[in-house]
Protein backbone atom coordinates (compact mmCIF):
# COMPACT_ATOMS: atom_id res chain seq x y z
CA UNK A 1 114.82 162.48 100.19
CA UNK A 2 115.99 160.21 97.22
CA UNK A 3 115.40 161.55 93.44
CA UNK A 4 113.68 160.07 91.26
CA UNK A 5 116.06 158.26 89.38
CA UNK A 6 117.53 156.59 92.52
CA UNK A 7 114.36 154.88 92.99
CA UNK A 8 114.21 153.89 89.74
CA UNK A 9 117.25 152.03 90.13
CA UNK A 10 116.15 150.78 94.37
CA UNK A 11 113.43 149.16 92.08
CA UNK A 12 115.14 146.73 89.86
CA UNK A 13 117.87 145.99 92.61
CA UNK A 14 114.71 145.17 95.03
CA UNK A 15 113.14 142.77 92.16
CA UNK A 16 116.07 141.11 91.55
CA UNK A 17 117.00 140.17 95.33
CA UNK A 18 113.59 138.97 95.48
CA UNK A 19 114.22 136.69 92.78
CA UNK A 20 117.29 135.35 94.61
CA UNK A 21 114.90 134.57 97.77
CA UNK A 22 112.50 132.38 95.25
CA UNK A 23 115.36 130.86 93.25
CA UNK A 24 116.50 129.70 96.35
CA UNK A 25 113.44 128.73 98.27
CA UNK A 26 112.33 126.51 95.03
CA UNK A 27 116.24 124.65 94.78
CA UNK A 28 116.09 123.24 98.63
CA UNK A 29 119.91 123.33 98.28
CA UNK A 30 123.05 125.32 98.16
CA UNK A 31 122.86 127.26 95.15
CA UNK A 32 126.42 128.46 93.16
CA UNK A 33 126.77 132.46 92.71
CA UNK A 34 126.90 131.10 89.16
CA UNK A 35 123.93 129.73 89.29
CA UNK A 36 121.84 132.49 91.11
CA UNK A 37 123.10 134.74 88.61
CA UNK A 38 121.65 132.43 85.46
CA UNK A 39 118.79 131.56 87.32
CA UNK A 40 118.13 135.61 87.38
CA UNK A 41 119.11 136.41 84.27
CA UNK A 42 121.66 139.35 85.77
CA UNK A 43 125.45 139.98 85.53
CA UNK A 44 127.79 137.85 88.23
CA UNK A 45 129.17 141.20 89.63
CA UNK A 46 125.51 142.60 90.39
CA UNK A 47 124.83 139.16 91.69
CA UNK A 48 127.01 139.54 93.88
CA UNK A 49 126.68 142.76 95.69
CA UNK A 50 122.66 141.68 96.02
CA UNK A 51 123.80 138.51 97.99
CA UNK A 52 126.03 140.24 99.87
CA UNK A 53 123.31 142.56 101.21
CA UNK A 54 121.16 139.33 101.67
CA UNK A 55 123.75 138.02 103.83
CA UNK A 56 124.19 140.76 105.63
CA UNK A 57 120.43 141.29 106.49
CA UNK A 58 120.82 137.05 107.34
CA UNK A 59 118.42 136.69 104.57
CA UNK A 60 120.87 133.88 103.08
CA UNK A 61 123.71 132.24 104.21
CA UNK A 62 126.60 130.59 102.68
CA UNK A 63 127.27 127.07 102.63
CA UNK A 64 129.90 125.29 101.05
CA UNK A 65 128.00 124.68 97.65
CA UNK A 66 127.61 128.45 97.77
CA UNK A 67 124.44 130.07 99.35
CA UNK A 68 120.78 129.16 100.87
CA UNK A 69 118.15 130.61 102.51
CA UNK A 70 119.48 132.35 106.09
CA UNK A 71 117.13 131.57 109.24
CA UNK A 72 116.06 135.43 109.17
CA UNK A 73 113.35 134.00 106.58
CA UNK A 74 112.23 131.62 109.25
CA UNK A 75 111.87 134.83 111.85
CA UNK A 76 109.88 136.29 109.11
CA UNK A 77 107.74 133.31 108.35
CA UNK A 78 106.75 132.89 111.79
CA UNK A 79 105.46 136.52 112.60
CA UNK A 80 103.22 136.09 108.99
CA UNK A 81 102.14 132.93 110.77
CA UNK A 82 101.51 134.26 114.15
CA UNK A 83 99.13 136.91 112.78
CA UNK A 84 96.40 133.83 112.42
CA UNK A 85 94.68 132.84 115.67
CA UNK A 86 93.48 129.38 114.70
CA UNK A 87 96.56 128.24 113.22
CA UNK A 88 97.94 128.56 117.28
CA UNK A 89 95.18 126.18 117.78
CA UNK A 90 95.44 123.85 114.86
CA UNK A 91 97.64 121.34 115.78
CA UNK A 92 96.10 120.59 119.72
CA UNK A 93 92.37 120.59 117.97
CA UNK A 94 93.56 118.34 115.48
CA UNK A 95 94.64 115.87 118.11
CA UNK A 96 91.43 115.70 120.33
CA UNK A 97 89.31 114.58 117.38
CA UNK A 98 89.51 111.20 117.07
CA UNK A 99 89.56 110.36 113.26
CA UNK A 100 91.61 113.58 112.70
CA UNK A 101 94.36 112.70 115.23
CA UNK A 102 95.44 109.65 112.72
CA UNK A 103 95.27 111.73 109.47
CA UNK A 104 97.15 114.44 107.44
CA UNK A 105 95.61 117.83 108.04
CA UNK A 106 96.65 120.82 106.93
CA UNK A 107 95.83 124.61 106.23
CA UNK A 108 95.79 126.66 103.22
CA UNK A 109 95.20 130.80 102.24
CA UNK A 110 94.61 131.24 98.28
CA UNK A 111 97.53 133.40 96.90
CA UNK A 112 96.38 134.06 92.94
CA UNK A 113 95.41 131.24 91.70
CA UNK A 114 98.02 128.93 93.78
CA UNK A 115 96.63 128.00 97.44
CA UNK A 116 100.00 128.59 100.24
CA UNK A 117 100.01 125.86 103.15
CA UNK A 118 100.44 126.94 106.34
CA UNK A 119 100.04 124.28 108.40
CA UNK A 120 100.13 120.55 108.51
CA UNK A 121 99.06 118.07 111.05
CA UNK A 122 100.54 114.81 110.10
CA UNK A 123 98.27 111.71 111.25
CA UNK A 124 99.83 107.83 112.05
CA UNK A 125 100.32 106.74 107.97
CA UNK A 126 101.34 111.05 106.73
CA UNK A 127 101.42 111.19 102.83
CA UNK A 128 105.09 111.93 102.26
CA UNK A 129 104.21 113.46 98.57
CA UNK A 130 101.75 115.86 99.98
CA UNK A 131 102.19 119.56 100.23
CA UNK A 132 104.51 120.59 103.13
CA UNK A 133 104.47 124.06 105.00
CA UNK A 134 105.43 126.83 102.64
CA UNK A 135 104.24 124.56 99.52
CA UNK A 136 102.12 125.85 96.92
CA UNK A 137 99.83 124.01 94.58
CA UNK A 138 97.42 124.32 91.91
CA UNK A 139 93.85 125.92 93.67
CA UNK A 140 91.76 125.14 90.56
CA UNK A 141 93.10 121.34 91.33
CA UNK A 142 92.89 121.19 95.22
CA UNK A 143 89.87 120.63 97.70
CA UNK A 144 91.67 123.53 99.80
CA UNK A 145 91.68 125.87 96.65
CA UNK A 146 88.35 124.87 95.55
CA UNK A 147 87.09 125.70 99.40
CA UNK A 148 88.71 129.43 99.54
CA UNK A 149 87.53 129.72 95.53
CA UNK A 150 84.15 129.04 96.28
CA UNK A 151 83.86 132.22 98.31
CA UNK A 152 84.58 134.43 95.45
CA UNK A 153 82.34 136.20 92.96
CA UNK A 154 82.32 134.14 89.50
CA UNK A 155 84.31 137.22 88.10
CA UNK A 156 86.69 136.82 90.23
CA UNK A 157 87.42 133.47 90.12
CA UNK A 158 87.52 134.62 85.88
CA UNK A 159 89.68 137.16 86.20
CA UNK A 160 92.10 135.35 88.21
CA UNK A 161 92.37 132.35 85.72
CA UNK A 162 92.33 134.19 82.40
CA UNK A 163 96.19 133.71 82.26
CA UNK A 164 96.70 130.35 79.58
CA UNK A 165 99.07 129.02 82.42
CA UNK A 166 96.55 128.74 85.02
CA UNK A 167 95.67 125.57 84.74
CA UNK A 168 98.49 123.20 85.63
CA UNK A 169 98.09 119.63 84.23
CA UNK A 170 99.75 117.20 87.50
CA UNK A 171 97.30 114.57 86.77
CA UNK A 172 95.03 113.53 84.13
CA UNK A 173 92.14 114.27 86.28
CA UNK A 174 93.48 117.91 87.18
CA UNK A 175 90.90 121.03 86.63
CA UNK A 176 91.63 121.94 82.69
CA UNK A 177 89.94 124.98 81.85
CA UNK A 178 87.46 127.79 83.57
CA UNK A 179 84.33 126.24 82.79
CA UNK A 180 85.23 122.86 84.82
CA UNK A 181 86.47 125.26 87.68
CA UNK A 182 83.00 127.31 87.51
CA UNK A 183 81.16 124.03 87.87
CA UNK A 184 83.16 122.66 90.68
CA UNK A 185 82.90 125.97 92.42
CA UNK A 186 79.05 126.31 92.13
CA UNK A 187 78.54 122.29 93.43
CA UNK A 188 81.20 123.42 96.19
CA UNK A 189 78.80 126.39 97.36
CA UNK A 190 76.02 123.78 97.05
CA UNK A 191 76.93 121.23 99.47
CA UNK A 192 79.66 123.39 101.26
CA UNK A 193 82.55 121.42 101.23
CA UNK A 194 85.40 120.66 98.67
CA UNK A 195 86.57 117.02 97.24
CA UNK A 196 89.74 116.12 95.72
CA UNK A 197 90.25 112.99 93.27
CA UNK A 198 93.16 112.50 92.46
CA UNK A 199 93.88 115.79 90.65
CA UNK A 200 97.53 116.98 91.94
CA UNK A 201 98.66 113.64 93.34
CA UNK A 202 97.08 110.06 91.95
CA UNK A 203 95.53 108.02 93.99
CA UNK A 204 95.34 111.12 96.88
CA UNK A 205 92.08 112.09 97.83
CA UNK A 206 90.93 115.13 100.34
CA UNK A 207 87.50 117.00 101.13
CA UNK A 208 87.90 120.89 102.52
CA UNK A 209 86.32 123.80 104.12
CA UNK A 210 86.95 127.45 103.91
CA UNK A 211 87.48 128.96 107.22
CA UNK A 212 86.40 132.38 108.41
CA UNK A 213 88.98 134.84 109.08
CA UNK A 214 89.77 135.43 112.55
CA UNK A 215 90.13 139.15 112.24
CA UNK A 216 88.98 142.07 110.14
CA UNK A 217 91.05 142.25 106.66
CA UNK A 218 92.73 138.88 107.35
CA UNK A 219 92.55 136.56 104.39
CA UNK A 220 90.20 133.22 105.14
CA UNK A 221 91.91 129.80 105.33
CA UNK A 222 91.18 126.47 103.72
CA UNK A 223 91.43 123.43 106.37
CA UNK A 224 91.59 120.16 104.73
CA UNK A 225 92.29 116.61 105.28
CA UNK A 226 93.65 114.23 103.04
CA UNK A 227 93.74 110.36 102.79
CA UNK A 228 94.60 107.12 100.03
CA UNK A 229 91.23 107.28 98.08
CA UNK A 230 91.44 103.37 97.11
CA UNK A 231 91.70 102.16 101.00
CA UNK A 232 89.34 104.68 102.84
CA UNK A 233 85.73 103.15 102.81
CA UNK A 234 82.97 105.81 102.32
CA UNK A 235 82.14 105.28 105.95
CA UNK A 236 85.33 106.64 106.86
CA UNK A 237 84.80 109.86 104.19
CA UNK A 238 81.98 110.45 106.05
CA UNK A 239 83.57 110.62 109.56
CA UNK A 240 85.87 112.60 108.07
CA UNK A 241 83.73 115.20 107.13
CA UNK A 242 81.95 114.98 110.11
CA UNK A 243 85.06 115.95 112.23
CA UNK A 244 86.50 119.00 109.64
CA UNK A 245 83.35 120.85 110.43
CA UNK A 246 84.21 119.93 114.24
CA UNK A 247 87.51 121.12 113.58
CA UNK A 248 86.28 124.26 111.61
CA UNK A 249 83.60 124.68 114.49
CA UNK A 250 86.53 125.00 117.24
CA UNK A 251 89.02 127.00 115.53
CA UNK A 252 85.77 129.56 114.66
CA UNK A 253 85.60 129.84 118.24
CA UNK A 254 87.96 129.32 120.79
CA UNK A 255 85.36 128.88 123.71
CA UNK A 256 83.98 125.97 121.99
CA UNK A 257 87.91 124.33 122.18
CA UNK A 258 88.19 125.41 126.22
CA UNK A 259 84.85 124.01 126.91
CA UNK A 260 85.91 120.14 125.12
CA UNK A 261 89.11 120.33 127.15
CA UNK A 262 87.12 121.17 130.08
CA UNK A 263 84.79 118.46 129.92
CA UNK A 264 87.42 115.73 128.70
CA UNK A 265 88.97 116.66 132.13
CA UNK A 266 86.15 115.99 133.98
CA UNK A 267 85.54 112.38 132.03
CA UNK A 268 82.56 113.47 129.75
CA UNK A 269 82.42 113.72 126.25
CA UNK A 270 82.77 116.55 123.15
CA UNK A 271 79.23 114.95 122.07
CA UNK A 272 77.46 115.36 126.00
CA UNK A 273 78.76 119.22 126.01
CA UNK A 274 77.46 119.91 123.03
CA UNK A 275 73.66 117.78 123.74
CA UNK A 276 73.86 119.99 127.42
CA UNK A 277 74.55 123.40 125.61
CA UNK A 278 72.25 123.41 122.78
């Protein structure tokens, strides 16, 4: 059994490596020991023994600008995923629904007061500045966010934003301050669905749902879908919602998802199973 003091010193080590992982995950490139080391405020020599172990444990890798993340991360980020049912189901629902099939789609779980995306369904026209899997924005800013925010206690959603950081400015129509969060949040739990204007990328709109977790002590997910604001007509917002609900509906429940496929095989329609089974 270790003393004390060793782990007091594990701890540091362990925090520091950690900070290598993010350094490196948030430069999307080959990053100098040099570099790590500045970027971690630690001595090159400690540095380097924590990369080493990295390495070893195929954490990171080295390339020839020095090192990046190793594809053990990618083992690891694909048992977190696999723990989520729906997301296994995400990308074939997304494609049966007509509207949906053509648009960007993608999945969210609130981390803090950033939202994490899982998953993302890219339509015919995919907005290349959007989030990406393993992306984190702004939840105070996002439909997604405001979705999985909305299911929170108004002293929660305080608590989490008391910080003077945690309110990111990317636009000039980006949430500013807890009051204009509280009063998105309470029209959110009004209407039950989230809209986005513009406030993380311009001109990008989106309108979200939370969805329930698919097992006891899992964390719920935000599904949302986003589009050009100025050349979607509200007709087309309002399919749009229509078919996140449907999507929300069959990822819910998995029966609803066989039955669809089972009647598209036999040449009826989503609409006709649903009019025979209510």
């Amino acid at each position: 059994m270790k003393d004390a003091s060793t782990s007091r010193s594990v701890v540091p080590a362990l925090s520091k490596a950690i900070s290598i992982l993010d350094f490196l995950a948030e430069s999307r490139g080959g990053k100098s020991l040099t570099e790590i080391a500045e970027a971690i405020s630690s001595a090159k020599s400690t540095t380097s023994n924590l990369c080493r172990e990295l390495e070893e444990s195929r954490l990171i890798t080295r390339v020839p600008e020095g090192y990046e993340l190793g594809r053990r991360t990618v083992e690891l980020g694909g048992a977190y995923l696999s723990n989520y049912d729906q997301l296994r189901d995400f990308y074939a629902a997304c494609s049966e629904l007509p509207h949906m099939r053509h648009e960007l789609v993608k999945v969210a779980v609130l981390d803090g007061t950033d939202v994490l995306y899982l998953a993302r369904h890219e339509g015919r026209a995919p907005l290349r500045l959007s989030a990406s899997i393993g992306d984190r924005f702004p939840a105070a800013s996002t439909a997604v966010g405001n979705a999985l925010l909305a299911e929170l206690s108004t002293d929660e959603v305080e608590r989490r934003f008391s910080a003077d950081d945690a309110f990111p400015a990317w636009t000039g129509l980006s949430t500013r301050n807890l009051e204009d969060l509280q009063g998105k949040l309470a029209l959110v739990r009004e209407r039950g669905f989230a809209v986005e204007d513009g406030a993380v990328l311009p001109g990008v709109h989106g309108i979200a749902v939370s969805l329930p977790a698919g097992r006891v002590g899992q964390a719920p997910l935000g599904l949302g879908v986003s589009f050009v604001g100025a050349t979607t007509a509200a007709e087309t917002r309002q399919e749009l919602h229509d078919e996140l609900l449907e999507l929300r509906a069959r990822l819910v429940n998995p029966l609803h998802i066989l039955s669809n496929r089972v009647t598209a095989e036999r040449g009826e329609s989503p609409d006709a199973y649903r009019a025979s089974s209510a």
